[in-house]
Protein backbone atom coordinates (compact mmCIF):
# COMPACT_ATOMS: atom_id res chain seq x y z
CA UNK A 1 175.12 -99.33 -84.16
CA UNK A 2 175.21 -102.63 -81.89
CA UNK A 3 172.14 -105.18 -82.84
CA UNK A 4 172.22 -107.40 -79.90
CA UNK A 5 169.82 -110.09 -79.08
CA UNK A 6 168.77 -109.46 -75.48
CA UNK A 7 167.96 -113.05 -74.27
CA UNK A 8 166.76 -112.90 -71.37
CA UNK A 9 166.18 -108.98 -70.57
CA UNK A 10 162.51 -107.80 -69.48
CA UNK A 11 161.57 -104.42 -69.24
CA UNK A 12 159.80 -102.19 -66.44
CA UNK A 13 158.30 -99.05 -67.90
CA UNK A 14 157.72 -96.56 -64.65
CA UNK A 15 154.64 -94.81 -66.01
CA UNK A 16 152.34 -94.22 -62.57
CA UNK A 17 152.92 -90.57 -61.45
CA UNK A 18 151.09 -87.45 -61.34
CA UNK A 19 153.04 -85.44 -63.21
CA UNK A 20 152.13 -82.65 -60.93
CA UNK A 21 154.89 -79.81 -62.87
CA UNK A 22 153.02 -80.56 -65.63
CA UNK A 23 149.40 -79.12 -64.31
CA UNK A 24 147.20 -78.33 -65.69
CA UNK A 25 148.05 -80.59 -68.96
CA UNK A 26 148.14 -83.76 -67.13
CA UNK A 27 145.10 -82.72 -65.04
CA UNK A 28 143.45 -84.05 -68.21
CA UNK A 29 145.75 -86.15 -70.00
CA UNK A 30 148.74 -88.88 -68.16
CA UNK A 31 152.47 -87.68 -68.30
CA UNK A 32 153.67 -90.47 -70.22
CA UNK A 33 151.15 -90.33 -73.06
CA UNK A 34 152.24 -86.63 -73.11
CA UNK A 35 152.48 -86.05 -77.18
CA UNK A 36 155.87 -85.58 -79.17
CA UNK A 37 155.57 -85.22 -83.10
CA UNK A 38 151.93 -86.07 -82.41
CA UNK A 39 152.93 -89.21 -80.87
CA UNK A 40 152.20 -90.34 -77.34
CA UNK A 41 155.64 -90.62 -75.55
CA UNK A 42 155.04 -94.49 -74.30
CA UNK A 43 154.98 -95.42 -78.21
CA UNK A 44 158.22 -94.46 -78.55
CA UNK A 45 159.44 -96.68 -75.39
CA UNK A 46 157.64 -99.47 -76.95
CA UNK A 47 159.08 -99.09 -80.41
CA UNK A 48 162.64 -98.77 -79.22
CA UNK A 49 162.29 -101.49 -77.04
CA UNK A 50 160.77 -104.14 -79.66
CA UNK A 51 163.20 -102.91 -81.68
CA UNK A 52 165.93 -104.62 -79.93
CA UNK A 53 164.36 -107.95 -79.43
CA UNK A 54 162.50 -107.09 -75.94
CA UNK A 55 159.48 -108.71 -76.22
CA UNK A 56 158.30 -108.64 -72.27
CA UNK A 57 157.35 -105.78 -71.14
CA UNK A 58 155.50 -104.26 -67.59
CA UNK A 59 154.03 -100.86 -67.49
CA UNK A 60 152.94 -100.07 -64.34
CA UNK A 61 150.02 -97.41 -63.77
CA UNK A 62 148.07 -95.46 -61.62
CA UNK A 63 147.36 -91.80 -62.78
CA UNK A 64 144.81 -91.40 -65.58
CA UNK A 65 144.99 -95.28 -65.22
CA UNK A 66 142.23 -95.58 -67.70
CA UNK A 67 143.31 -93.69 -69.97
CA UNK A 68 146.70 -95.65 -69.69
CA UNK A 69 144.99 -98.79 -69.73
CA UNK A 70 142.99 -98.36 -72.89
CA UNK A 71 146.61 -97.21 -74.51
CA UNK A 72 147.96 -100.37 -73.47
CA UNK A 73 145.21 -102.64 -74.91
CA UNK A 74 145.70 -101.48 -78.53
CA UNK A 75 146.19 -104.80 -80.60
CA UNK A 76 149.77 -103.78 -81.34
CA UNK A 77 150.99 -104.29 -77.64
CA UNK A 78 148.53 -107.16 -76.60
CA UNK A 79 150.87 -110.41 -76.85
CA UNK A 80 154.16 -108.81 -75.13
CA UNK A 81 152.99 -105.91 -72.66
CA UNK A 82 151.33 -106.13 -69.20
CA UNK A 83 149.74 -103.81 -67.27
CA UNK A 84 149.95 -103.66 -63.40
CA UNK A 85 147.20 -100.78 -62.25
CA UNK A 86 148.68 -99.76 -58.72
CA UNK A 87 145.88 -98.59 -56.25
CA UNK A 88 148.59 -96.53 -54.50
CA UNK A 89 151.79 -96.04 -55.57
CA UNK A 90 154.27 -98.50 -55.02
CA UNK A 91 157.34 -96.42 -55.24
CA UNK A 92 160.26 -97.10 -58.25
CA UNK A 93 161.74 -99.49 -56.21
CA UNK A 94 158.31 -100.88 -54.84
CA UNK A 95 157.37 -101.42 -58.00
CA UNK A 96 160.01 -103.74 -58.68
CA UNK A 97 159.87 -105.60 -55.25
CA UNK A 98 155.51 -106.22 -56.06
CA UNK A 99 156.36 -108.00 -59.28
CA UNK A 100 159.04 -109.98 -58.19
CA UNK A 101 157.73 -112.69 -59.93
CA UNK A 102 157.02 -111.66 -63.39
CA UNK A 103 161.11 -110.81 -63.44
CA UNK A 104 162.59 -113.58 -61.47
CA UNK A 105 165.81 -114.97 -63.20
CA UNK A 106 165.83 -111.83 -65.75
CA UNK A 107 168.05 -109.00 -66.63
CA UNK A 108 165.75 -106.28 -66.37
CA UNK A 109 165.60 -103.23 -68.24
CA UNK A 110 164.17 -100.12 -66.03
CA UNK A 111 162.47 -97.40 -67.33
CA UNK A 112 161.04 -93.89 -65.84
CA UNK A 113 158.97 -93.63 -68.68
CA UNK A 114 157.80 -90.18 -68.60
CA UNK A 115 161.47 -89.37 -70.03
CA UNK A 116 162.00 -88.32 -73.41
CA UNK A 117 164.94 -89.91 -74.46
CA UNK A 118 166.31 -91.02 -78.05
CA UNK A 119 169.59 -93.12 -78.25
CA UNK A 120 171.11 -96.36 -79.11
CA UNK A 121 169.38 -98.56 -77.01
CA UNK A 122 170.97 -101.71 -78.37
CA UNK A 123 174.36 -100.08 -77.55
CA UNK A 124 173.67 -100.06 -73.82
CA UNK A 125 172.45 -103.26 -73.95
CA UNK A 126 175.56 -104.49 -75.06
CA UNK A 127 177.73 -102.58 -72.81
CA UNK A 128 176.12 -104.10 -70.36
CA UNK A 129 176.32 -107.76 -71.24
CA UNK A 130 179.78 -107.47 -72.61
CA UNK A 131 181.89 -104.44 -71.27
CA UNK A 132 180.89 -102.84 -68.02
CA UNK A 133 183.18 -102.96 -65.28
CA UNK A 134 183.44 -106.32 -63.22
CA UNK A 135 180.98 -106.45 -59.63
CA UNK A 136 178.83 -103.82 -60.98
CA UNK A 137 175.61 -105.16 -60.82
CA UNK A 138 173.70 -102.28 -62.11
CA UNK A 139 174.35 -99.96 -65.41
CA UNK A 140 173.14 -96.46 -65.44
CA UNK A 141 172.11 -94.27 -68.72
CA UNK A 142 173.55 -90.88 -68.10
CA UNK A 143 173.17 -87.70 -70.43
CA UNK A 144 174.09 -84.20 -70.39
CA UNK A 145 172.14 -81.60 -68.96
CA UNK A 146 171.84 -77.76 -69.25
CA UNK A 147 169.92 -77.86 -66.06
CA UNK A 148 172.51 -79.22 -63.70
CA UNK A 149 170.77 -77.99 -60.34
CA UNK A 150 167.21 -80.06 -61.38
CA UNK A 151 169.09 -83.38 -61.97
CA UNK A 152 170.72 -85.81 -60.09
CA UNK A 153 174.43 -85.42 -60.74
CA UNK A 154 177.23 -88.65 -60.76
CA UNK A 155 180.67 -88.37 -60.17
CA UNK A 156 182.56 -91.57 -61.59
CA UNK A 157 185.58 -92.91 -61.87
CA UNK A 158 188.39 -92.84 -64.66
CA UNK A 159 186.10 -96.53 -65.99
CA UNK A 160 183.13 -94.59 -65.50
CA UNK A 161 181.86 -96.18 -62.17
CA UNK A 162 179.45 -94.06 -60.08
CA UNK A 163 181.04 -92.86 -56.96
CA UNK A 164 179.08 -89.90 -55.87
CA UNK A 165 176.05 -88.53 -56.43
CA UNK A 166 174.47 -84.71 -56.02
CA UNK A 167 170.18 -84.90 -56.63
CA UNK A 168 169.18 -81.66 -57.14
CA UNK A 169 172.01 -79.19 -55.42
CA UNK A 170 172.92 -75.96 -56.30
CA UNK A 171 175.92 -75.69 -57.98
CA UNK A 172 176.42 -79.13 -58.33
CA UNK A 173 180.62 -80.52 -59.74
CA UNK A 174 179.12 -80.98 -63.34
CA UNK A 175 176.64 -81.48 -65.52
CA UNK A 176 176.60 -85.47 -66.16
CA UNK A 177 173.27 -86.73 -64.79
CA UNK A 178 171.32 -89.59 -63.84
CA UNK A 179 168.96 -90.18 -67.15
CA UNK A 180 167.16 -92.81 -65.07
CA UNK A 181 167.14 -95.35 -67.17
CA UNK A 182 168.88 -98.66 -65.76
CA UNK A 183 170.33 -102.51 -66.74
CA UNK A 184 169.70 -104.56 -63.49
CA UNK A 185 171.27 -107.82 -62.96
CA UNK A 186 168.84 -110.46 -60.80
CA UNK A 187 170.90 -110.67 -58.31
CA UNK A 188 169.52 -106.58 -57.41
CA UNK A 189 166.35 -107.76 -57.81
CA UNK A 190 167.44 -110.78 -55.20
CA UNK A 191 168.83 -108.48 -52.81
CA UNK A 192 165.56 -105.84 -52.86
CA UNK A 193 163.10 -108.72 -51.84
CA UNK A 194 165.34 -108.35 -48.89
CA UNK A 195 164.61 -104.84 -48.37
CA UNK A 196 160.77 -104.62 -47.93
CA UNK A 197 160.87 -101.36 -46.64
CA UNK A 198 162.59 -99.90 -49.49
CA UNK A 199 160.53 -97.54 -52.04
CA UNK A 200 162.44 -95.50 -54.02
CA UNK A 201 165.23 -96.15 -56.48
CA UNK A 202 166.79 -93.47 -57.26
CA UNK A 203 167.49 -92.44 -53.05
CA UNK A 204 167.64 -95.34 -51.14
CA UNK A 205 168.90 -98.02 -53.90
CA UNK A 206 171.25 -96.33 -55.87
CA UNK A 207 173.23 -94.71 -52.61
CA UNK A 208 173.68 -98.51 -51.41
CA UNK A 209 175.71 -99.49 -54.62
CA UNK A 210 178.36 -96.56 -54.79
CA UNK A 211 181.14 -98.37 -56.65
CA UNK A 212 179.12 -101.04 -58.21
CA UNK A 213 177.12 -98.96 -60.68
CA UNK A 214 178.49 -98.60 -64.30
CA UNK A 215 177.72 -95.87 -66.34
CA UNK A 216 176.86 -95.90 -70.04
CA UNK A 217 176.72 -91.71 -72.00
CA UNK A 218 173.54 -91.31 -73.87
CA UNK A 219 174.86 -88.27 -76.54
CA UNK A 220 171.63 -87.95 -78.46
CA UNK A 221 168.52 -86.85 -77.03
CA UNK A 222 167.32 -86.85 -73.13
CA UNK A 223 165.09 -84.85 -70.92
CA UNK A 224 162.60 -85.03 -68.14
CA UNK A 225 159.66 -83.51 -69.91
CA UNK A 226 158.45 -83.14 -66.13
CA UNK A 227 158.21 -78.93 -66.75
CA UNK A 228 156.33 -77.11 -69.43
CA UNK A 229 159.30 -75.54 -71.09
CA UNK A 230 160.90 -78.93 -71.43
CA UNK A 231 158.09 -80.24 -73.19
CA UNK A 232 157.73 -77.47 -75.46
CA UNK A 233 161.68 -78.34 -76.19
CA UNK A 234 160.86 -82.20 -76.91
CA UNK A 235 158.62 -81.02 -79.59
CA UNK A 236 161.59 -78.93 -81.38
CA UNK A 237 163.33 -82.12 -81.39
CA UNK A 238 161.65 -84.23 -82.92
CA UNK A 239 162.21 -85.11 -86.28
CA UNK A 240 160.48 -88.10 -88.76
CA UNK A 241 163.26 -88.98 -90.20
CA UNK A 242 165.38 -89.64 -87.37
CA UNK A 243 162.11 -91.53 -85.03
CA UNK A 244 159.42 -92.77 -87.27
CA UNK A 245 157.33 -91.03 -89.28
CA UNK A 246 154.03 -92.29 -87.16
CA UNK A 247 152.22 -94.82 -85.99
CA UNK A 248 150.16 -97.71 -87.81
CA UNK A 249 146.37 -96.59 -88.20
CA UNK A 250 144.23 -98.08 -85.42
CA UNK A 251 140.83 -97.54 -83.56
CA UNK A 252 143.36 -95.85 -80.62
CA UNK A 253 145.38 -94.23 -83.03
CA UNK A 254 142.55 -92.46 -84.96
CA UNK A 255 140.97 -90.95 -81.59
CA UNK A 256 144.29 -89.90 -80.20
CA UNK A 257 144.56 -87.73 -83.14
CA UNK A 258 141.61 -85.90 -82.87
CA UNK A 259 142.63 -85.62 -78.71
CA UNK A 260 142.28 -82.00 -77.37
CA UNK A 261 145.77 -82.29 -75.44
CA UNK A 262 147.31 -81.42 -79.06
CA UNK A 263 146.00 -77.95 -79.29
CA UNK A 264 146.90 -77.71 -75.60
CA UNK A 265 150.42 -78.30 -76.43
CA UNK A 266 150.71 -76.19 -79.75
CA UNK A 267 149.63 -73.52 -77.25
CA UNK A 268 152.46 -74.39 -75.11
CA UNK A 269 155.02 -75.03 -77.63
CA UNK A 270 154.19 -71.28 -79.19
CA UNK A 271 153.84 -69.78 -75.98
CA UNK A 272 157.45 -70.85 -75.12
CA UNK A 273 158.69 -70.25 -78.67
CA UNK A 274 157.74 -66.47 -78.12
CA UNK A 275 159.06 -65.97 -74.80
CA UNK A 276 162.77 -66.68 -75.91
């Protein structure tokens, strides 16, 4: 497994939406503190991404922002992550454009958070700084899905370049999709200042850089846990000895464990377990 030192790499952990497939758990509770193994899902992010040296680090918010908020004051995350509470939603790419200065000058490392994803996170990193394909700005995660039709799709070339994509068609020409997880060069970040008008990513970014985005294949674990039955499925995956046993003790920590949305997703998790 690569160990690189990412000097110079910030990350952008997308963690403001509704999660409005996910009703009525995250009526009560925010998508990306969503539990897996007992753990909130953002710990993970945050483990995996000190774990390769990243040490500064944006969450933005806006649903359940307090809840979010007090998760992101725990003592553990205080000197290296920020919060940025959006009123009303920026958009992925908004997001981005808003905090142009906290990233100006850095690789950035972007993150739709509310993904479930396990993989070799230093091994993208140094795909990207040492082996993509030349002009391509951008690197993409990509993973396999059994839900083709739900996902984004790519098509690449023979070095793995994006030259197509299908979001969310039926019958779409494979099953390789868009894990939404990206390695940004500043020069993107240079050329979306440019764009004010520009929201979203994933449609009006990524369609602008066909042929300049390289791909890197997450084979481990990835899913949008955006849909009850794929959350139930994150649970069956996890597994201490392959992504921490849990978390240090703290005054967060200790309430979270006590948090109703547990039983809620026990509920789920057997509920789905007896429909199959």
């Amino acid at each position: 497994m690569a160990t690189p030192t990412p000097i110079g790499v910030q990350a952008l952990l997308l963690a403001a939406g509704s999660g409005s497939r996910l009703r009525p758990l995250t009526d009560q509770w925010p998508k990306s503190l969503m539990p897996i193994g007992g753990r909130p899902l953002m710990e993970y992010w945050l483990e995996s991404l000190w774990s390769v040296g990243i040490r500064d680090v944006l969450v933005n918010v806006h649903h359940h922002a307090d809840q979010m908020m007090r998760f992101l004051k725990r003592p553990r995350y205080r000197e290296w992550v920020t919060a940025t509470h959006e009123v009303r939603p920026l958009g992925t790419a908004g997001t981005l454009i808003s905090n142009r200065d906290f990233f100006k000058g850095s690789k950035i490392l972007l993150v739709h958070a509310d993904n479930w994803s396990r993989c070799d996170l230093g091994g993208f990193l140094e795909y990207h700084n040492h082996r993509r394909p030349e002009g391509c700005p951008v690197t993409m995660m990509t993973f396999d899905t059994l839900v083709p039709e739900t996902c984004g799709i790519v098509e690449t070339d023979a070095s793995g370049v994006v030259i197509g994509f299908h979001e969310k068609v039926v019958d779409p020409p494979g099953n390789r999709a868009n894990g939404a997880v990206y390695l940004l060069e500043p020069e993107l970040l240079e050329w979306l200042v440019n764009q004010p008008t520009v929201s979203d990513f994933s449609t009006e970014v990524l369609p602008n850089l066909l042929g300049r985005i390289a791909t890197w294949h997450n084979s481990e674990i990835h899913r949008d846990i955006g849909t009850p039955e794929m959350l139930a499925l994150a649970q069956q995956d996890w597994n201490p000895d392959q992504v921490g046993g849990g978390s240090e003790t703290d005054d967060w920590g200790e309430w979270f464990r006590d948090h109703p949305v547990h039983r809620l997703i026990d509920e789920l998790t057997t509920d789905f377990q007896d429909s199959r």
